[in-house]
PDB file of N, CA and C in Angstrom:
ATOM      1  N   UNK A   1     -32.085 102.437  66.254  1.00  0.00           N
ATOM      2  CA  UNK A   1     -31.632 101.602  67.351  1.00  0.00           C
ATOM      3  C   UNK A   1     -30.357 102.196  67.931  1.00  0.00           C
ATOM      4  N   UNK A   2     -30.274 102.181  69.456  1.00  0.00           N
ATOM      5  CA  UNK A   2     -29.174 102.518  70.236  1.00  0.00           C
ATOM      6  C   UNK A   2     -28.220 102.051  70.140  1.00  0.00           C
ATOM      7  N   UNK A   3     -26.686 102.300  70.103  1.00  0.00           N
ATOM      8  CA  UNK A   3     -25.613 101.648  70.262  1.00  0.00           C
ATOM      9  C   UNK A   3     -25.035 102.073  71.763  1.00  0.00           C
ATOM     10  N   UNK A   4     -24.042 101.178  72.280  1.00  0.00           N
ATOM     11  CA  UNK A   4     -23.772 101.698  73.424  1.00  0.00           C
ATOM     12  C   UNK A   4     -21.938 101.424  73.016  1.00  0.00           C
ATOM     13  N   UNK A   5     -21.042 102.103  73.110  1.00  0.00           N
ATOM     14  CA  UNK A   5     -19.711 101.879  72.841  1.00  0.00           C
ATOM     15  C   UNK A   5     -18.448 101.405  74.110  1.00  0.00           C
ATOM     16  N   UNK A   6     -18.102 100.198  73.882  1.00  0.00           N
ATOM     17  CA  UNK A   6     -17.540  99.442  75.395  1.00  0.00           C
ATOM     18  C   UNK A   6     -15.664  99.394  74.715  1.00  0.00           C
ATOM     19  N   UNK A   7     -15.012  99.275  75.460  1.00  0.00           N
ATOM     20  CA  UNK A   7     -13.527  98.887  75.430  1.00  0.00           C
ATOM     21  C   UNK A   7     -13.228  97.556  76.513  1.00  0.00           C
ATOM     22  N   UNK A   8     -12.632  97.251  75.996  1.00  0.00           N
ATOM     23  CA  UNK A   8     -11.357  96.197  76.501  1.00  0.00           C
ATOM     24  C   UNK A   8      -9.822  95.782  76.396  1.00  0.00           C
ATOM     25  N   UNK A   9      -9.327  94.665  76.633  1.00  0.00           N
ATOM     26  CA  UNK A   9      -8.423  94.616  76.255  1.00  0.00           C
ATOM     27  C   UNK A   9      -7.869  94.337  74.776  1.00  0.00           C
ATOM     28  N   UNK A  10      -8.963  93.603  74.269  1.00  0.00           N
ATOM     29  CA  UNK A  10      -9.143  93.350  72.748  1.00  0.00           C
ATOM     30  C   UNK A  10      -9.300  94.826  71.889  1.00  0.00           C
ATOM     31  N   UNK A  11      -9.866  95.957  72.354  1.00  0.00           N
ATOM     32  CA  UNK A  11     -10.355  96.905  72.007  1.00  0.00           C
ATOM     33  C   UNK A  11     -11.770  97.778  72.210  1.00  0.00           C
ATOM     34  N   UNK A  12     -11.975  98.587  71.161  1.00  0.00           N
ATOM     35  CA  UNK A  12     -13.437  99.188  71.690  1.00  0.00           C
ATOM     36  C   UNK A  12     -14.154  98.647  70.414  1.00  0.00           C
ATOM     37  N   UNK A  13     -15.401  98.353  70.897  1.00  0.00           N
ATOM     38  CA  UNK A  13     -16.675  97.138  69.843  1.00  0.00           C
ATOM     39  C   UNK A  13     -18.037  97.891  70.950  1.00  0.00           C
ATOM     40  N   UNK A  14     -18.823  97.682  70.001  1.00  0.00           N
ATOM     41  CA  UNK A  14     -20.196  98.183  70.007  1.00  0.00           C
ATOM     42  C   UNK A  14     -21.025  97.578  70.105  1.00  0.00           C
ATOM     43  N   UNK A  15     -21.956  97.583  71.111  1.00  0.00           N
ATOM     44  CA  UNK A  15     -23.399  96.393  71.869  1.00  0.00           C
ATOM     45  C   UNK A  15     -24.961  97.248  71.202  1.00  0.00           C
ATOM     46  N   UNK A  16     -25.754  96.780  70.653  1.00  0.00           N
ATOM     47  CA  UNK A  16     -27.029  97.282  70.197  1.00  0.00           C
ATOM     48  C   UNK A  16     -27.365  97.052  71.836  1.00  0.00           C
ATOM     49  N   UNK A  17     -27.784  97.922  72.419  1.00  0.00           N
ATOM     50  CA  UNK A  17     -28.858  98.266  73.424  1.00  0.00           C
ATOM     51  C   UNK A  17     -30.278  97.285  74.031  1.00  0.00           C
ATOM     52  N   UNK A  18     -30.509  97.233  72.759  1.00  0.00           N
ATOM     53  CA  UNK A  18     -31.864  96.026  72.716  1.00  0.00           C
ATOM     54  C   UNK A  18     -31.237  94.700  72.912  1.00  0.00           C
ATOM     55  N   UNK A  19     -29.829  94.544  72.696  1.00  0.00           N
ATOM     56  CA  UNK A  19     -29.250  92.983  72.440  1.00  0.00           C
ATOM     57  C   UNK A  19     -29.230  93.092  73.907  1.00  0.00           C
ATOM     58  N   UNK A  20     -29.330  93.931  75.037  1.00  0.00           N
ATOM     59  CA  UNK A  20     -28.275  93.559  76.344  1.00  0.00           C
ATOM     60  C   UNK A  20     -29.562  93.667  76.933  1.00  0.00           C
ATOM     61  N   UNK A  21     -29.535  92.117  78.044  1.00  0.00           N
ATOM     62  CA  UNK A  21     -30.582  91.544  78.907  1.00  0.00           C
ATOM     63  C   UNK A  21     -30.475  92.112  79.805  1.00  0.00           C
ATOM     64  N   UNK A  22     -29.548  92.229  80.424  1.00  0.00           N
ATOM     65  CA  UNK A  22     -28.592  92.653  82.124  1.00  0.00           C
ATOM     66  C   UNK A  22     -27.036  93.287  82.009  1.00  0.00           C
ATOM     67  N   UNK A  23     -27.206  93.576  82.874  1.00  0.00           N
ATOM     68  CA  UNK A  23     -25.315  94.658  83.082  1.00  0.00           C
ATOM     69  C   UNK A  23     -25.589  94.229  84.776  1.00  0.00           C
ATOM     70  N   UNK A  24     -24.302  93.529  84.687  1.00  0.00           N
ATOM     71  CA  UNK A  24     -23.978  93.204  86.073  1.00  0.00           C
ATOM     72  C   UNK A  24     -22.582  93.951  86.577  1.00  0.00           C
ATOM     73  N   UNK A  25     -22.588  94.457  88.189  1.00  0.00           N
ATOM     74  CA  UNK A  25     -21.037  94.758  88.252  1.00  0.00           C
ATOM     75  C   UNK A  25     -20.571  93.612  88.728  1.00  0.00           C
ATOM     76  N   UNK A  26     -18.929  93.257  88.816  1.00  0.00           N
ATOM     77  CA  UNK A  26     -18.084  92.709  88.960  1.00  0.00           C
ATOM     78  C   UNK A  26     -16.868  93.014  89.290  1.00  0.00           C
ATOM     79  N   UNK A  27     -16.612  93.676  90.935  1.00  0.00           N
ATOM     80  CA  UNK A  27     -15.803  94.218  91.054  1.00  0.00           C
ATOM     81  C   UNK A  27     -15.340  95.871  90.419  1.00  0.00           C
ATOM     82  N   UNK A  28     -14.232  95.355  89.624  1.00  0.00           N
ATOM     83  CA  UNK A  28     -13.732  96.925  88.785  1.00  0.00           C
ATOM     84  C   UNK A  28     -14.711  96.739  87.508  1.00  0.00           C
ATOM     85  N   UNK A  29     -15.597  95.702  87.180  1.00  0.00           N
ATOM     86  CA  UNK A  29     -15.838  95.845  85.927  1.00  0.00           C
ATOM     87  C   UNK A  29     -17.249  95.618  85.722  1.00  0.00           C
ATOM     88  N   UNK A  30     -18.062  95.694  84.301  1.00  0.00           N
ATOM     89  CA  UNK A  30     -19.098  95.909  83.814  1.00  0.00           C
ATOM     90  C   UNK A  30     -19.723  94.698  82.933  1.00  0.00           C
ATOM     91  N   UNK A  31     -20.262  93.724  83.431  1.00  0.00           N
ATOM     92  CA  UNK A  31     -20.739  92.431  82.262  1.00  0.00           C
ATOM     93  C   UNK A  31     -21.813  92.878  81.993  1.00  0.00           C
ATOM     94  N   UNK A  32     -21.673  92.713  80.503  1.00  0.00           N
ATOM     95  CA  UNK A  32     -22.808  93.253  79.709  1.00  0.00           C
ATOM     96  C   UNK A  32     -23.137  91.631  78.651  1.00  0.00           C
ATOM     97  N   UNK A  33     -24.367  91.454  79.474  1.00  0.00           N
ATOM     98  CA  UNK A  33     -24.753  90.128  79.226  1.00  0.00           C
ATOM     99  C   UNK A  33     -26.067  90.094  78.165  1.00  0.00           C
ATOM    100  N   UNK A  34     -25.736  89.271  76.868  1.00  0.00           N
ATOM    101  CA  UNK A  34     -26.730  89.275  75.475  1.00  0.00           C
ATOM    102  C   UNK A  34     -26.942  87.858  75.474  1.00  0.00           C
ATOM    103  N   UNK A  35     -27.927  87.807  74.258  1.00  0.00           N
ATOM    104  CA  UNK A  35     -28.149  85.887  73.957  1.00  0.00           C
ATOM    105  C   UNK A  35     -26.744  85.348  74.106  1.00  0.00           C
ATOM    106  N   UNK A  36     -25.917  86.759  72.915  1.00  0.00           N
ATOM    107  CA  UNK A  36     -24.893  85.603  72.651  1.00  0.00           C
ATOM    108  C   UNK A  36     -23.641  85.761  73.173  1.00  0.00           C
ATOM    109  N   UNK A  37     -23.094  86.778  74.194  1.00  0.00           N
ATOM    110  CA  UNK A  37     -21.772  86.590  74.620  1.00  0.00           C
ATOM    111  C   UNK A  37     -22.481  87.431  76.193  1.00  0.00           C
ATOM    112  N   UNK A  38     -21.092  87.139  77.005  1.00  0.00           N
ATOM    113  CA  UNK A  38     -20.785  88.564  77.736  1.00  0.00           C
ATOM    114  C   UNK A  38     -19.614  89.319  77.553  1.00  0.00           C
ATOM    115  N   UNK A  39     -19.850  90.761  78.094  1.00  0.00           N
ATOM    116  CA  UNK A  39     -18.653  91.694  77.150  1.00  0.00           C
ATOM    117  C   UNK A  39     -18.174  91.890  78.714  1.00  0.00           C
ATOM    118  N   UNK A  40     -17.336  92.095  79.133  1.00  0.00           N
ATOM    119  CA  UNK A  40     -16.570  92.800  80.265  1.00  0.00           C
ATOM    120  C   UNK A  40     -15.797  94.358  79.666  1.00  0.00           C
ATOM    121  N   UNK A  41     -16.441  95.222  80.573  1.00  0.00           N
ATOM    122  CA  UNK A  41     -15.462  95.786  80.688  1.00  0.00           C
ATOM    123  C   UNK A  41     -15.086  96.838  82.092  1.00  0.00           C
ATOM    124  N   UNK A  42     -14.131  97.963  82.093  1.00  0.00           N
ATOM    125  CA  UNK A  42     -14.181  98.334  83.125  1.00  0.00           C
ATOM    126  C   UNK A  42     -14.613  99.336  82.826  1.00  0.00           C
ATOM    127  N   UNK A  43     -15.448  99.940  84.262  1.00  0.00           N
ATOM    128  CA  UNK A  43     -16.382 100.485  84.481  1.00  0.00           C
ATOM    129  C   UNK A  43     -17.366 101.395  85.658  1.00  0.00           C
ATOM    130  N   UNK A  44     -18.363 101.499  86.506  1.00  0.00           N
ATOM    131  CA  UNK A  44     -18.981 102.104  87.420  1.00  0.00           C
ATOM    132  C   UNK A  44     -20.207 101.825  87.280  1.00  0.00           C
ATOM    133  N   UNK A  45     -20.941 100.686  87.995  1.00  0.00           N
ATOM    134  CA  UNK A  45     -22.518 101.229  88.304  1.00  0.00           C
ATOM    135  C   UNK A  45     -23.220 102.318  87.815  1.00  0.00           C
ATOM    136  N   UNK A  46     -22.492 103.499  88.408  1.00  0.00           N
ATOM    137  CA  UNK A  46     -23.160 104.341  88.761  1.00  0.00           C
ATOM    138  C   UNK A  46     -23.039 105.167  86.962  1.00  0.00           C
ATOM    139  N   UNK A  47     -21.879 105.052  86.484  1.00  0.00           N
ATOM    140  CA  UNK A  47     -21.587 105.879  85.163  1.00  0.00           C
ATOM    141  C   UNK A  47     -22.343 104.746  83.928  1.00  0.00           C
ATOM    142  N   UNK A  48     -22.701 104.182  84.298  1.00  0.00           N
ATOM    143  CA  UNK A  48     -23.438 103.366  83.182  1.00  0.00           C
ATOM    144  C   UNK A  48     -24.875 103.389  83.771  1.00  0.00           C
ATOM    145  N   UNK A  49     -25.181 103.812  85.155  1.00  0.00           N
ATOM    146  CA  UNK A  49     -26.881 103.985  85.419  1.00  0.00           C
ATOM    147  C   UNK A  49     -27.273 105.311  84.277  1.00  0.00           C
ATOM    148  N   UNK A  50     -26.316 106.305  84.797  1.00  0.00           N
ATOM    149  CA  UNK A  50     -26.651 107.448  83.803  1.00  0.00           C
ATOM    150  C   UNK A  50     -26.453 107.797  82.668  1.00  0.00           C
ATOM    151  N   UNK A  51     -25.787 106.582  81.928  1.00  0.00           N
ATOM    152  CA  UNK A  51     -25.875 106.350  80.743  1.00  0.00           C
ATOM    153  C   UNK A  51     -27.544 106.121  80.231  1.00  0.00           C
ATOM    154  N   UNK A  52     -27.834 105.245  80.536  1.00  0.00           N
ATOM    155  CA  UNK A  52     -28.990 104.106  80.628  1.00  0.00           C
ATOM    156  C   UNK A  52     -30.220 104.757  81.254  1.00  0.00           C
ATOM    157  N   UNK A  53     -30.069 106.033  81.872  1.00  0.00           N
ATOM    158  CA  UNK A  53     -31.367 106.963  82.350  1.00  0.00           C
ATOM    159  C   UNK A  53     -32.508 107.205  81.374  1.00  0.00           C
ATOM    160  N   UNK A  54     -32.419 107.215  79.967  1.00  0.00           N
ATOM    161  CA  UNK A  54     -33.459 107.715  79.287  1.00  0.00           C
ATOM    162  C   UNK A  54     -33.771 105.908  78.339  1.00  0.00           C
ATOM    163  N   UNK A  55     -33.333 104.727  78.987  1.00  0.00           N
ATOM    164  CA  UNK A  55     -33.395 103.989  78.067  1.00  0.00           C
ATOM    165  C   UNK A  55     -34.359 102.512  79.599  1.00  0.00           C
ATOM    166  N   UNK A  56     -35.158 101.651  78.767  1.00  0.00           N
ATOM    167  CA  UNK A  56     -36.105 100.715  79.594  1.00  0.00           C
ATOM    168  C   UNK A  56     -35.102  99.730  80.589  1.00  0.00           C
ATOM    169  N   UNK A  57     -34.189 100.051  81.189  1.00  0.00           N
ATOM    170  CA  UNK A  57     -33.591  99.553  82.145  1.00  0.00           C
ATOM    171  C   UNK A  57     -33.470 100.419  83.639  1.00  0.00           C
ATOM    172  N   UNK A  58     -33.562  99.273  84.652  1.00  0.00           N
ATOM    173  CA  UNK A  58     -34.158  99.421  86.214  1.00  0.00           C
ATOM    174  C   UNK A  58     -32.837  98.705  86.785  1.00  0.00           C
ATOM    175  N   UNK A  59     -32.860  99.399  87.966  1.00  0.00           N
ATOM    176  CA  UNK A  59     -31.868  98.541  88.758  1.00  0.00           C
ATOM    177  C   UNK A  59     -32.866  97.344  89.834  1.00  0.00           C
ATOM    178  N   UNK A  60     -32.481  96.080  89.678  1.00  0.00           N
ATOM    179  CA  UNK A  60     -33.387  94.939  90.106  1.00  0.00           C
ATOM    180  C   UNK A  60     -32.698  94.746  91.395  1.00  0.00           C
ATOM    181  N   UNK A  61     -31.876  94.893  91.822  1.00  0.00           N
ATOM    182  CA  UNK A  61     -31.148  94.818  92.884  1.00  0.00           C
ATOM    183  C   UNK A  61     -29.431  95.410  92.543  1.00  0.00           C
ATOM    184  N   UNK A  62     -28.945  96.071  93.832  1.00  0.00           N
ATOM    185  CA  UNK A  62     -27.609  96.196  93.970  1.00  0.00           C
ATOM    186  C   UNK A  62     -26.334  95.962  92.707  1.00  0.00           C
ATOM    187  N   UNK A  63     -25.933  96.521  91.494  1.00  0.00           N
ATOM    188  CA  UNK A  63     -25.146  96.270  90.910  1.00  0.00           C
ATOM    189  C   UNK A  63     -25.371  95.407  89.729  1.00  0.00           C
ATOM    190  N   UNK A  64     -27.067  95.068  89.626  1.00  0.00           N
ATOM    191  CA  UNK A  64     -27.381  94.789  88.495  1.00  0.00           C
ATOM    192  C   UNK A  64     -28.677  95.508  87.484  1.00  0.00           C
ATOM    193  N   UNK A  65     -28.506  96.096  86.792  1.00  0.00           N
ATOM    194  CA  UNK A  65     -29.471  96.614  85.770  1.00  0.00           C
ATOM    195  C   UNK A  65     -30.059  95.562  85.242  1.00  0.00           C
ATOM    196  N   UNK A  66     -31.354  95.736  84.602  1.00  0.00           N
ATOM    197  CA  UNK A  66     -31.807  94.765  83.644  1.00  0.00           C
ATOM    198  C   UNK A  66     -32.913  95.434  82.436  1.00  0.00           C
ATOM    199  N   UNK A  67     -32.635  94.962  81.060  1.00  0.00           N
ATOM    200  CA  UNK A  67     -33.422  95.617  80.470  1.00  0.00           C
ATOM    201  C   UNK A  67     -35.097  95.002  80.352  1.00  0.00           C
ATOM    202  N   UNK A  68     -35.944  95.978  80.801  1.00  0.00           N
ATOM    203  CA  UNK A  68     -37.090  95.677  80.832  1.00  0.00           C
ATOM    204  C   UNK A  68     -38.109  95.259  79.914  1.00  0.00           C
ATOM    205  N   UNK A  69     -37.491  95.470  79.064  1.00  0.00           N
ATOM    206  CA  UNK A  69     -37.657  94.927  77.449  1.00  0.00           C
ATOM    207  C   UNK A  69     -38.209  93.149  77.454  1.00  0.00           C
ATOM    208  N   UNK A  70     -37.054  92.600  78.195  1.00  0.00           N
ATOM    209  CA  UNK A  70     -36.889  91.337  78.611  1.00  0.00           C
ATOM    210  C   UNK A  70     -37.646  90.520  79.439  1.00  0.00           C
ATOM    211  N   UNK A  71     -38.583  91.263  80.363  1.00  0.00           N
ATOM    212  CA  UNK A  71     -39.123  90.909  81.620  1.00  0.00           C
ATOM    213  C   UNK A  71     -40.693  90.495  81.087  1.00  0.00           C
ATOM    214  N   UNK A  72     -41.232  89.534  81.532  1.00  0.00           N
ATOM    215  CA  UNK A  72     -42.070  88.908  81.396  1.00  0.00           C
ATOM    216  C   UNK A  72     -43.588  88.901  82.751  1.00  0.00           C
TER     217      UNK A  72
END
């Protein structure tokens, strides 16, 4: 299983891949939205699309990814 490695102001903490439904932008920053929290951090669309190039997430519209994993 994938890890993906995020920072904040709290520090840097680690999201399993499969846990994250959607990545929304927000301005300067990156919500990375699971069952159980959202993580903010700062970030780029565009540097987290190409993160996410070899992994089941689509851009559904403008500034939001979603993992396809999820989709019904």
């Amino acid at each position: 299983e994938q890890d993906i490695l995020l920072s904040n102001k709290e520090g840097i903490f680690r999201i399993h891949v499969s846990n994250i439904l959607y990545i929304e932008k927000d301005r300067d920053y990156l919500c990375f939205h699971t069952n159980q929290e959202c993580s903010r951090t700062r970030g780029s669309m565009k540097d987290i699309k190409e993160k996410m190039d070899i992994l089941p997430f689509s851009e559904c519209t403008s500034g939001c990814l979603i993992n396809l994993n999820y989709v019904k």
